[in-house]
PDB file of N, CA and C in Angstrom:
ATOM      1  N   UNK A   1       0.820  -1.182   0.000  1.00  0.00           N
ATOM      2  CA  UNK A   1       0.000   0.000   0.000  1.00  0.00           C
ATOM      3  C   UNK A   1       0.867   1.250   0.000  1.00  0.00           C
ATOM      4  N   UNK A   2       2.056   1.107   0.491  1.00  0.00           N
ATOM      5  CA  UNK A   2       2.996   2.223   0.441  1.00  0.00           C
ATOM      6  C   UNK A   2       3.274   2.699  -0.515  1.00  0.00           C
ATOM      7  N   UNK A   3       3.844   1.863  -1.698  1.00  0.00           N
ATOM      8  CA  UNK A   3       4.030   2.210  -2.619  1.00  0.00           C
ATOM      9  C   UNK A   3       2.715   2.420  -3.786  1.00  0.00           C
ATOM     10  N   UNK A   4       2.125   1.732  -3.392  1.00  0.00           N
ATOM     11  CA  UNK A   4       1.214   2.429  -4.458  1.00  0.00           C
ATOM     12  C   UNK A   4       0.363   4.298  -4.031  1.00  0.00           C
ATOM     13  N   UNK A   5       0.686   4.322  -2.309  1.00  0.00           N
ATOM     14  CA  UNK A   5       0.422   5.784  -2.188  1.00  0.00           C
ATOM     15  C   UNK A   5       1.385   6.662  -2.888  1.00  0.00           C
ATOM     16  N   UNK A   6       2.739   5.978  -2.424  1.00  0.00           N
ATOM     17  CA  UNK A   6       3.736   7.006  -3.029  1.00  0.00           C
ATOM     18  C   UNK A   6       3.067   7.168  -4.809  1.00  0.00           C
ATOM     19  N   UNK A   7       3.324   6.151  -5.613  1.00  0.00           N
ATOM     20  CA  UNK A   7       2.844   6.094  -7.064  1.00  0.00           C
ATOM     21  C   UNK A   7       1.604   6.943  -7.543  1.00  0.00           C
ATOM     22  N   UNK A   8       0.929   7.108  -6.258  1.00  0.00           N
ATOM     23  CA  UNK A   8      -0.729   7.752  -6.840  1.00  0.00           C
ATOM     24  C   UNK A   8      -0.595   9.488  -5.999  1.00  0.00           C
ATOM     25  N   UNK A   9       0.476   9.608  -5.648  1.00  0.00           N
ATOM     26  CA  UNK A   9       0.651  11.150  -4.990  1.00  0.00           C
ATOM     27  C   UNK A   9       0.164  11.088  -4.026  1.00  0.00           C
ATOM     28  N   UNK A  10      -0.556  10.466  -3.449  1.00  0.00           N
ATOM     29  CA  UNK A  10      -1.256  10.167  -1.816  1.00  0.00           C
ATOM     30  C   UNK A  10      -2.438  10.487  -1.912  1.00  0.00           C
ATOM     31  N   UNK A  11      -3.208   9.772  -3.390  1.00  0.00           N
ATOM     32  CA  UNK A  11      -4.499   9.496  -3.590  1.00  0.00           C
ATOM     33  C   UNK A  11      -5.198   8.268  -2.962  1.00  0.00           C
ATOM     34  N   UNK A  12      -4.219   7.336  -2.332  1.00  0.00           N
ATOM     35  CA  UNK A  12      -4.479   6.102  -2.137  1.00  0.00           C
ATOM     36  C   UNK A  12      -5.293   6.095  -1.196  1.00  0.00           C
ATOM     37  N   UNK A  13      -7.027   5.323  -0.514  1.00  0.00           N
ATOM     38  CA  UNK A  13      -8.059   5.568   0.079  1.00  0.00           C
ATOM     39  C   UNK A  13      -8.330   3.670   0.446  1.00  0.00           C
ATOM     40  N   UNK A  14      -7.547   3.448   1.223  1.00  0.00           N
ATOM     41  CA  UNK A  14      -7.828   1.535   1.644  1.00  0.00           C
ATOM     42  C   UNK A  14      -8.661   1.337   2.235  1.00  0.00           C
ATOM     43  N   UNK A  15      -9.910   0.284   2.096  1.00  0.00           N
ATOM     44  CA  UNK A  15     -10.696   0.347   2.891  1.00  0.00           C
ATOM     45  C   UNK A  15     -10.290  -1.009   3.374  1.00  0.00           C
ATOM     46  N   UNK A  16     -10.336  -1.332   4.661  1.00  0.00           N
ATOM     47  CA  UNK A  16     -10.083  -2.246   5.549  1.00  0.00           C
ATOM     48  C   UNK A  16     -10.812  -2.862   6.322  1.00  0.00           C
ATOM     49  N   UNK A  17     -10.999  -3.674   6.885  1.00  0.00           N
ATOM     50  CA  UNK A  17     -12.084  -4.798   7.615  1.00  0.00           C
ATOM     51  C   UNK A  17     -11.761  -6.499   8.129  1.00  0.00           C
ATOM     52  N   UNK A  18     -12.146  -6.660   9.105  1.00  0.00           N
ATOM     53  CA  UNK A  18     -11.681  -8.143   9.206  1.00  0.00           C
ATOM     54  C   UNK A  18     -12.609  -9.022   8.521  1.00  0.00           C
ATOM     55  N   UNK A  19     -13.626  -8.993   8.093  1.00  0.00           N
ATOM     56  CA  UNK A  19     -14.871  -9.728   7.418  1.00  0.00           C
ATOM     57  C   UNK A  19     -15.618 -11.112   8.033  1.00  0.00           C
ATOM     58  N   UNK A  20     -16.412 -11.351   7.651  1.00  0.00           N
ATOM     59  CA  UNK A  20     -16.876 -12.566   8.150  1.00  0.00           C
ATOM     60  C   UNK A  20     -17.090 -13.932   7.917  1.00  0.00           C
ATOM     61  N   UNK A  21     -16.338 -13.833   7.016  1.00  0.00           N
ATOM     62  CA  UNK A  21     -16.546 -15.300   5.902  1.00  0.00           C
ATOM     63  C   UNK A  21     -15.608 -16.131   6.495  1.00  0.00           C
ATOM     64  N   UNK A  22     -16.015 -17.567   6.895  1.00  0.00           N
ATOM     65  CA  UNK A  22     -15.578 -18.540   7.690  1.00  0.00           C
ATOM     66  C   UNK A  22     -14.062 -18.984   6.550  1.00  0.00           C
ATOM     67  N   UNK A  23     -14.503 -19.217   5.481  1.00  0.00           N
ATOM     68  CA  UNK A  23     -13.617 -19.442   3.900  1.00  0.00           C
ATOM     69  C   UNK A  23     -12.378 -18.890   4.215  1.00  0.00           C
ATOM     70  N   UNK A  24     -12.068 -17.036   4.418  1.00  0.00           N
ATOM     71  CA  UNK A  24     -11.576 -16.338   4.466  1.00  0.00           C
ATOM     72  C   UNK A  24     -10.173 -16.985   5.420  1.00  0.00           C
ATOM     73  N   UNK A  25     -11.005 -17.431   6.732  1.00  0.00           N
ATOM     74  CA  UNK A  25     -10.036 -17.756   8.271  1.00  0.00           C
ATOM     75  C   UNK A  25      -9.626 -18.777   7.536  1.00  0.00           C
ATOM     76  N   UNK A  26     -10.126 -19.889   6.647  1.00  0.00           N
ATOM     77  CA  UNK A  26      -9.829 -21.324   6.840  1.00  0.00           C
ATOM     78  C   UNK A  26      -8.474 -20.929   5.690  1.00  0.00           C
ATOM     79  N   UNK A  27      -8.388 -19.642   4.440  1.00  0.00           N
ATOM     80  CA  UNK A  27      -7.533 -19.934   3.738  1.00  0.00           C
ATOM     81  C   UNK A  27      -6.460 -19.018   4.312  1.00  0.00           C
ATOM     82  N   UNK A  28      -6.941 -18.023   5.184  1.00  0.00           N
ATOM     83  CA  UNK A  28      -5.402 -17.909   6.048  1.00  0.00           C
ATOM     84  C   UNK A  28      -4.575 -18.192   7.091  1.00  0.00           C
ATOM     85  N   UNK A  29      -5.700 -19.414   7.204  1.00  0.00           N
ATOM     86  CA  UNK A  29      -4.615 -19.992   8.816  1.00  0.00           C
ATOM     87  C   UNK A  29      -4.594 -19.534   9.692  1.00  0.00           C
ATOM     88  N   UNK A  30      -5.956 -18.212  10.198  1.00  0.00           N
ATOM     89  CA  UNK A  30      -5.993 -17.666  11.293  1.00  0.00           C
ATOM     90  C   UNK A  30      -7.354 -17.848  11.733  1.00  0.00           C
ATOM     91  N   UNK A  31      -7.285 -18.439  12.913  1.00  0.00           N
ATOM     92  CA  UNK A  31      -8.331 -18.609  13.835  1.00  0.00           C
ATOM     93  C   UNK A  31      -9.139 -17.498  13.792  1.00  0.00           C
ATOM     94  N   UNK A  32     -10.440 -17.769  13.395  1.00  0.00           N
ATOM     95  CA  UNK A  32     -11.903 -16.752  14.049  1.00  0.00           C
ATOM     96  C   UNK A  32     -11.066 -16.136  15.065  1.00  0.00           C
ATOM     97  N   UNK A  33     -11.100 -16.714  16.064  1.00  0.00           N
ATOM     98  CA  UNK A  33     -11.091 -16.301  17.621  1.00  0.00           C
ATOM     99  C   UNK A  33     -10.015 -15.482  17.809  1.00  0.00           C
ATOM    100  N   UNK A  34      -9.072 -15.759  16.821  1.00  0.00           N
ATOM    101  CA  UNK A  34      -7.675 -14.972  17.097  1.00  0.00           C
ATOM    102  C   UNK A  34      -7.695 -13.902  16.086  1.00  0.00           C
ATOM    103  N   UNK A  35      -8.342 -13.482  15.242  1.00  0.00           N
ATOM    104  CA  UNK A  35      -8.693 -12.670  14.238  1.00  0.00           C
ATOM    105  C   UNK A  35      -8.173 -11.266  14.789  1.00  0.00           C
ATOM    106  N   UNK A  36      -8.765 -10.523  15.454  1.00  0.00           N
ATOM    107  CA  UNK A  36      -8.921  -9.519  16.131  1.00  0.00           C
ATOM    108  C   UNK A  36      -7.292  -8.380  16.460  1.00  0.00           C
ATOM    109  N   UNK A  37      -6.904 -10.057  17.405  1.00  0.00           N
ATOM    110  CA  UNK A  37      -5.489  -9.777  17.577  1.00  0.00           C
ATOM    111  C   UNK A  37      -4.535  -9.623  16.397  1.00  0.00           C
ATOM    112  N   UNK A  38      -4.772 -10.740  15.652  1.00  0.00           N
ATOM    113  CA  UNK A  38      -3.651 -10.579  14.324  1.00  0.00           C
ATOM    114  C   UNK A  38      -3.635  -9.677  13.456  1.00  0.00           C
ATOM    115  N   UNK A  39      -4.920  -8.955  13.124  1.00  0.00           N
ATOM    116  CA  UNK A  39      -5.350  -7.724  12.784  1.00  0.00           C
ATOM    117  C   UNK A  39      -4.676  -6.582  13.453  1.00  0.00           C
ATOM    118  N   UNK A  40      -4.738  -6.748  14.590  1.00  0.00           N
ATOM    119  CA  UNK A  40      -4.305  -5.456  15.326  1.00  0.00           C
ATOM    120  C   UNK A  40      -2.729  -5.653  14.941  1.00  0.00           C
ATOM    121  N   UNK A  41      -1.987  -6.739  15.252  1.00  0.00           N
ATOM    122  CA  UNK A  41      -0.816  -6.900  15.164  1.00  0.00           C
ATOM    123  C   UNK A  41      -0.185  -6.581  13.418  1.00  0.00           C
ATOM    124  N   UNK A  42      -1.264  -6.802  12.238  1.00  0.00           N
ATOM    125  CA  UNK A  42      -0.514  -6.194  11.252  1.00  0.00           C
ATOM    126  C   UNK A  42      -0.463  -4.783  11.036  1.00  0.00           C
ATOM    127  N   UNK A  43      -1.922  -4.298  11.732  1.00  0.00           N
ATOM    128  CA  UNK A  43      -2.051  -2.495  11.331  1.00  0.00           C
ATOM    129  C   UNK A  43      -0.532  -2.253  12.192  1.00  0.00           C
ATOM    130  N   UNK A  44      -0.545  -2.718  12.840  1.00  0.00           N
ATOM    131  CA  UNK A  44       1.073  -2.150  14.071  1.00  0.00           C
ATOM    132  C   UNK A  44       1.982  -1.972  12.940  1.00  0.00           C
ATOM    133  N   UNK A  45       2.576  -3.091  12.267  1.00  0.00           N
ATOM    134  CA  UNK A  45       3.329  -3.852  11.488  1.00  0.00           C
ATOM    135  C   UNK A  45       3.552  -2.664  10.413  1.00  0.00           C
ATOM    136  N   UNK A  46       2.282  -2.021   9.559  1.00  0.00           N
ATOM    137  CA  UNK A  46       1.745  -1.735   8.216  1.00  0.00           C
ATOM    138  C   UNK A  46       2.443  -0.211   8.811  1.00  0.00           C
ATOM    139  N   UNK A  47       1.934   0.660   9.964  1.00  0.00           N
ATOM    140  CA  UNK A  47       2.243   1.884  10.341  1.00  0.00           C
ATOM    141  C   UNK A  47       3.571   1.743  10.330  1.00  0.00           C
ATOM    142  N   UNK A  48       4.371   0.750  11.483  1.00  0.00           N
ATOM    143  CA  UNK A  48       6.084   0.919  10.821  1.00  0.00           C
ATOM    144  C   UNK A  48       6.973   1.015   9.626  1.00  0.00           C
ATOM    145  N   UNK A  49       5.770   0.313   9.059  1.00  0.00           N
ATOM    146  CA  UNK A  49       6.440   0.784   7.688  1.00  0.00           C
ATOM    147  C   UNK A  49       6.229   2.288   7.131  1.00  0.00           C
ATOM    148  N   UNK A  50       5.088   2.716   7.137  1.00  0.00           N
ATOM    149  CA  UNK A  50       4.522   3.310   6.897  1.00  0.00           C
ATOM    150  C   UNK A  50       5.148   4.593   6.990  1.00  0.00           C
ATOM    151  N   UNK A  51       5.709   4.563   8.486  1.00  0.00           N
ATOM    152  CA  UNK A  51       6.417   5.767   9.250  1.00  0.00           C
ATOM    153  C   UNK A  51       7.941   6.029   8.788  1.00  0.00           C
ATOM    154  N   UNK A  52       8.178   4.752   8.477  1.00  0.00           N
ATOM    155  CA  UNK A  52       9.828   4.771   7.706  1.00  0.00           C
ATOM    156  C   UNK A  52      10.594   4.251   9.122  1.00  0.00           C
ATOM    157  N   UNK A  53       9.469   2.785   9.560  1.00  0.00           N
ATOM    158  CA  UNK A  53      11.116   2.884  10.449  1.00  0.00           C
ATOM    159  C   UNK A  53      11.545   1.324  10.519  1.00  0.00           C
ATOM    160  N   UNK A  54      10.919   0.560   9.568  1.00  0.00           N
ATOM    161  CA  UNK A  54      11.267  -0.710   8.897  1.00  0.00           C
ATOM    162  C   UNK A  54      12.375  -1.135   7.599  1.00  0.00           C
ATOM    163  N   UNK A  55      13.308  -1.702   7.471  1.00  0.00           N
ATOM    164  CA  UNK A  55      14.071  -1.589   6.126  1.00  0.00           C
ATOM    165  C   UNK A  55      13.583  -2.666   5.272  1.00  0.00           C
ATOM    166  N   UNK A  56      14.020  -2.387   4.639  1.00  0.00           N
ATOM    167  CA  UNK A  56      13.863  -3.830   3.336  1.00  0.00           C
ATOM    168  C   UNK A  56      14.546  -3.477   2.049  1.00  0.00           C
ATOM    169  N   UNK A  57      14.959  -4.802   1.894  1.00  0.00           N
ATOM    170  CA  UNK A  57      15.947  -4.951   1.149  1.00  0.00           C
ATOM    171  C   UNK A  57      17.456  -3.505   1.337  1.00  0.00           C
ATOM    172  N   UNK A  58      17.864  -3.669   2.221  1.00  0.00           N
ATOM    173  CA  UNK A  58      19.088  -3.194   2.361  1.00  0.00           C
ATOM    174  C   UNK A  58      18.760  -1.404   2.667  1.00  0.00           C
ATOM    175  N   UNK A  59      18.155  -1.258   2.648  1.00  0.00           N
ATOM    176  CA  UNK A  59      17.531   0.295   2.805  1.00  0.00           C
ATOM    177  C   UNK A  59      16.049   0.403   3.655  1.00  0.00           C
ATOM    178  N   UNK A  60      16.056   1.618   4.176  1.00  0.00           N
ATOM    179  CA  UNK A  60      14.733   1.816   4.933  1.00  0.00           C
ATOM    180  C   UNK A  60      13.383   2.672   3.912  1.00  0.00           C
ATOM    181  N   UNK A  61      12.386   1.914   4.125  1.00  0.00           N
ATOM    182  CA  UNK A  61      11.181   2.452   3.356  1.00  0.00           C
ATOM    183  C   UNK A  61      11.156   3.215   3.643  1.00  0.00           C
ATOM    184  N   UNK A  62      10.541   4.843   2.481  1.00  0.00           N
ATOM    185  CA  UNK A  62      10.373   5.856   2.887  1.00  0.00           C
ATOM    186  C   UNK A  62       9.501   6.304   3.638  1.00  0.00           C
ATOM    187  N   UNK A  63       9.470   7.971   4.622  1.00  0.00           N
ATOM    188  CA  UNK A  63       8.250   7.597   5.357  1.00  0.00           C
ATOM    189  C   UNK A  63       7.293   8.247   5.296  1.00  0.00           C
ATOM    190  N   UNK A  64       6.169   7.910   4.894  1.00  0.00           N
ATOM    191  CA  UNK A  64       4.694   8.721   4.564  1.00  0.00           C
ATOM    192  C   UNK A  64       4.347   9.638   4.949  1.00  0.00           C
ATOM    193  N   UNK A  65       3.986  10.791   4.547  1.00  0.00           N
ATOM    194  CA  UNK A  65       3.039  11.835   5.347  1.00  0.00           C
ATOM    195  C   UNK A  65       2.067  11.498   6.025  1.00  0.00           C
ATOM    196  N   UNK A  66       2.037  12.165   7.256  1.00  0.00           N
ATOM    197  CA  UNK A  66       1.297  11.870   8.139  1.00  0.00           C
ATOM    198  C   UNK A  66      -0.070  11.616   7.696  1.00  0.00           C
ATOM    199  N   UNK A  67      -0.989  10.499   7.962  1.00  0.00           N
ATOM    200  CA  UNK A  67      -1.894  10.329   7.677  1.00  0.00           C
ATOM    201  C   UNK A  67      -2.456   9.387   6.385  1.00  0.00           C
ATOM    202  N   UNK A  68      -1.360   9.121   5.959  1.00  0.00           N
ATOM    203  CA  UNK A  68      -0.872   8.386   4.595  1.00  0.00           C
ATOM    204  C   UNK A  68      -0.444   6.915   4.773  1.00  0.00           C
ATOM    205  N   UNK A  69      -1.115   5.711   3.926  1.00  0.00           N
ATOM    206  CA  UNK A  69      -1.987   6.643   2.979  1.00  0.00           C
ATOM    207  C   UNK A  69      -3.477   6.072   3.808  1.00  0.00           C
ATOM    208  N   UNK A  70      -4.622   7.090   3.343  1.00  0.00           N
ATOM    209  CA  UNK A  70      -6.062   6.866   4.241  1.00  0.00           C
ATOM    210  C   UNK A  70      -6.540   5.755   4.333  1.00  0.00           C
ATOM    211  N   UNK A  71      -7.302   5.326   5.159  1.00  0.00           N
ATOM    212  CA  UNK A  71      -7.861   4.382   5.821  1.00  0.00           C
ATOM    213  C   UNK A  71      -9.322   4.322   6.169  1.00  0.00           C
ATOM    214  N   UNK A  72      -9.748   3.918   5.753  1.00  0.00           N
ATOM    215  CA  UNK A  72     -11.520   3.581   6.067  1.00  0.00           C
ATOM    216  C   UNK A  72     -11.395   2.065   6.559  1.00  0.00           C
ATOM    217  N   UNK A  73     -12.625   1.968   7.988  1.00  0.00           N
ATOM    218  CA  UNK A  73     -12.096   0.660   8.593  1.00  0.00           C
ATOM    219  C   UNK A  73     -14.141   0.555   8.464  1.00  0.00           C
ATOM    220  N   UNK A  74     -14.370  -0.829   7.962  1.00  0.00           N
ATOM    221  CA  UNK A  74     -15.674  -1.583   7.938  1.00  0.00           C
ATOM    222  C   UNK A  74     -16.101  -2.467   9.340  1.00  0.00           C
ATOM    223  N   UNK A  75     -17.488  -2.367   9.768  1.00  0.00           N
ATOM    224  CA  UNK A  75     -17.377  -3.638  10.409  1.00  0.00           C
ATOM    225  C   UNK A  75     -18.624  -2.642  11.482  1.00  0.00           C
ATOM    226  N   UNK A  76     -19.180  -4.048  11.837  1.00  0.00           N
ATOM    227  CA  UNK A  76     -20.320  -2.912  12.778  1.00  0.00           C
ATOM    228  C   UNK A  76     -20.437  -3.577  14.130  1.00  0.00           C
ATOM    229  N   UNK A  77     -19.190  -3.462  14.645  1.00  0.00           N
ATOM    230  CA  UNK A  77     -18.917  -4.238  16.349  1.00  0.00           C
ATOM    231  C   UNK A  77     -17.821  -2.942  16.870  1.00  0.00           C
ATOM    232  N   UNK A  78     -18.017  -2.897  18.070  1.00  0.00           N
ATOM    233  CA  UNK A  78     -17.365  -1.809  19.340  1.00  0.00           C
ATOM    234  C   UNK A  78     -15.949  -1.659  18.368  1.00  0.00           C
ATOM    235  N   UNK A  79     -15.446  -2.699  18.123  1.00  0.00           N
ATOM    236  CA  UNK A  79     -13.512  -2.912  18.177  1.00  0.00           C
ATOM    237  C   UNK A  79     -13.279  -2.442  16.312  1.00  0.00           C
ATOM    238  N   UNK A  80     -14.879  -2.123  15.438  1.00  0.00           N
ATOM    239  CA  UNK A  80     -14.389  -1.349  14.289  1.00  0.00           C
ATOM    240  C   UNK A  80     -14.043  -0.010  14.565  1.00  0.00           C
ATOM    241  N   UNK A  81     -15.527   0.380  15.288  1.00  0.00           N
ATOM    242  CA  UNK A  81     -15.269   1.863  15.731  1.00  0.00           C
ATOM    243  C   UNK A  81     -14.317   2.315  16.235  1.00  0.00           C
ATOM    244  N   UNK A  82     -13.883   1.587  16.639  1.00  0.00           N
ATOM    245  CA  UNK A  82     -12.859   2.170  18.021  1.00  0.00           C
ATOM    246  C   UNK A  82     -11.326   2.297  16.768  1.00  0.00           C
ATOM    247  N   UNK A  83     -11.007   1.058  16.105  1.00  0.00           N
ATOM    248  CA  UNK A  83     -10.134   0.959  14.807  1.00  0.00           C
ATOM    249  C   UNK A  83     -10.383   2.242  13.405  1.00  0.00           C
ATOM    250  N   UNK A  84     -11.386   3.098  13.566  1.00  0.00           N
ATOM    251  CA  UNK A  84     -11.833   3.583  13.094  1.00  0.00           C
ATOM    252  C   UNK A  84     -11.269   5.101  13.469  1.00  0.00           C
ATOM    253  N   UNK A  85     -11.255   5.179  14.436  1.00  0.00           N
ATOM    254  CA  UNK A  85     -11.071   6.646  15.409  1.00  0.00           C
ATOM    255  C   UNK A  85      -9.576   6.414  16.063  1.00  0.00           C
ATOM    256  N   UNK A  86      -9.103   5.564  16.225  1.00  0.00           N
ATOM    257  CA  UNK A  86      -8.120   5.846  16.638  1.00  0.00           C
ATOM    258  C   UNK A  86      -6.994   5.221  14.707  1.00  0.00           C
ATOM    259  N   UNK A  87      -7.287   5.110  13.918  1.00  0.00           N
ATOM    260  CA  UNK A  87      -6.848   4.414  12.779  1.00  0.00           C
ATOM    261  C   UNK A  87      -6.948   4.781  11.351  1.00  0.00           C
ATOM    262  N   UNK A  88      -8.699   5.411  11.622  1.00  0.00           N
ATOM    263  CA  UNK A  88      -8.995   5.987   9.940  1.00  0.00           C
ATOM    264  C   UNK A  88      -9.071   6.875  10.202  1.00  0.00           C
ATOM    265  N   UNK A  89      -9.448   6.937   9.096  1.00  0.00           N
ATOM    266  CA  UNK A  89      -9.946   8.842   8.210  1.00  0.00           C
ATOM    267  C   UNK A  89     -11.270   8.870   7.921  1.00  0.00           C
ATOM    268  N   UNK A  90     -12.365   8.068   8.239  1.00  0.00           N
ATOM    269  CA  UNK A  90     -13.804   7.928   7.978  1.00  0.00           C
ATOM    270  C   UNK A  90     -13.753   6.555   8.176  1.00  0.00           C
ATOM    271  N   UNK A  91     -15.400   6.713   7.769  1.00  0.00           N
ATOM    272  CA  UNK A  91     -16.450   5.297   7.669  1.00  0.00           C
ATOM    273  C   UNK A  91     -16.851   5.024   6.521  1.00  0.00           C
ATOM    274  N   UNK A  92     -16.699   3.946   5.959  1.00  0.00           N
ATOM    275  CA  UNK A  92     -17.583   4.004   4.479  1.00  0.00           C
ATOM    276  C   UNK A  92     -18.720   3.978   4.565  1.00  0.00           C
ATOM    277  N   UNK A  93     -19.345   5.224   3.581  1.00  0.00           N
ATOM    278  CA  UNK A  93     -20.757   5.135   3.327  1.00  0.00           C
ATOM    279  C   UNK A  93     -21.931   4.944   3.331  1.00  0.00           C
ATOM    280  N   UNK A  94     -21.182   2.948   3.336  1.00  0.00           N
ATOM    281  CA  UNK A  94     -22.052   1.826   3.058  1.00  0.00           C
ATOM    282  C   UNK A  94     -22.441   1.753   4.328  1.00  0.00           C
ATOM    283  N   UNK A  95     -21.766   2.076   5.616  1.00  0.00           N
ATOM    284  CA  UNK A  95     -22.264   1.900   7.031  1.00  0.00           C
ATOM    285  C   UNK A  95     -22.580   3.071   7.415  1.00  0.00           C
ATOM    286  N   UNK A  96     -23.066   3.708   6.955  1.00  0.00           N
ATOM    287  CA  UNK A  96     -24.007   4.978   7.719  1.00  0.00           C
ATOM    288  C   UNK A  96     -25.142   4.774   7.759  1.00  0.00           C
TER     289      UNK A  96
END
């Protein structure tokens, strides 16, 4: 996502969600139950990069303008909202 913000001038607008499709858990090897956490643990992951303070490949990724790139988080339980306000930049639409 980094790079495609950098590529689009920091047009880039991700909308994000853990979803509910049982399919989903079974083809990534992550427990329903543990969902939540591993989620939380990549947005962690996604911002270090994000911020420029992860390297790869022999150099450190550059680091985004603040707020970059946006984030819309889906989902209609306490722990979207909350991923929402402390994470995005809005709500999509579709949940108003």
């Amino acid at each position: 996502m980094a790079s495609l913000d950098l590529a689009s001038g920091g047009r880039l607008l991700a909308g994000l969600g853990l979803g509910g499709w049982p399919q989903d858990y079974l083809a990534s090897q992550v427990p329903q139950a543990a969902s939540a956490a591993a989620w939380e643990s990549s947005l962690a992951a996604m911002r270090q990069v994000w911020d420029g303070n992860l390297r790869g490949q022999g150099w450190p990724t550059p680091e985004l303008p603040e707020g970059r790139p946006a984030l819309l988080f889906g989902g209609l339980v306490p722990a979207a909202y909350r991923r929402a306000v402390a994470h995005g930049q809005g709500w999509p639409e579709a949940y108003r």
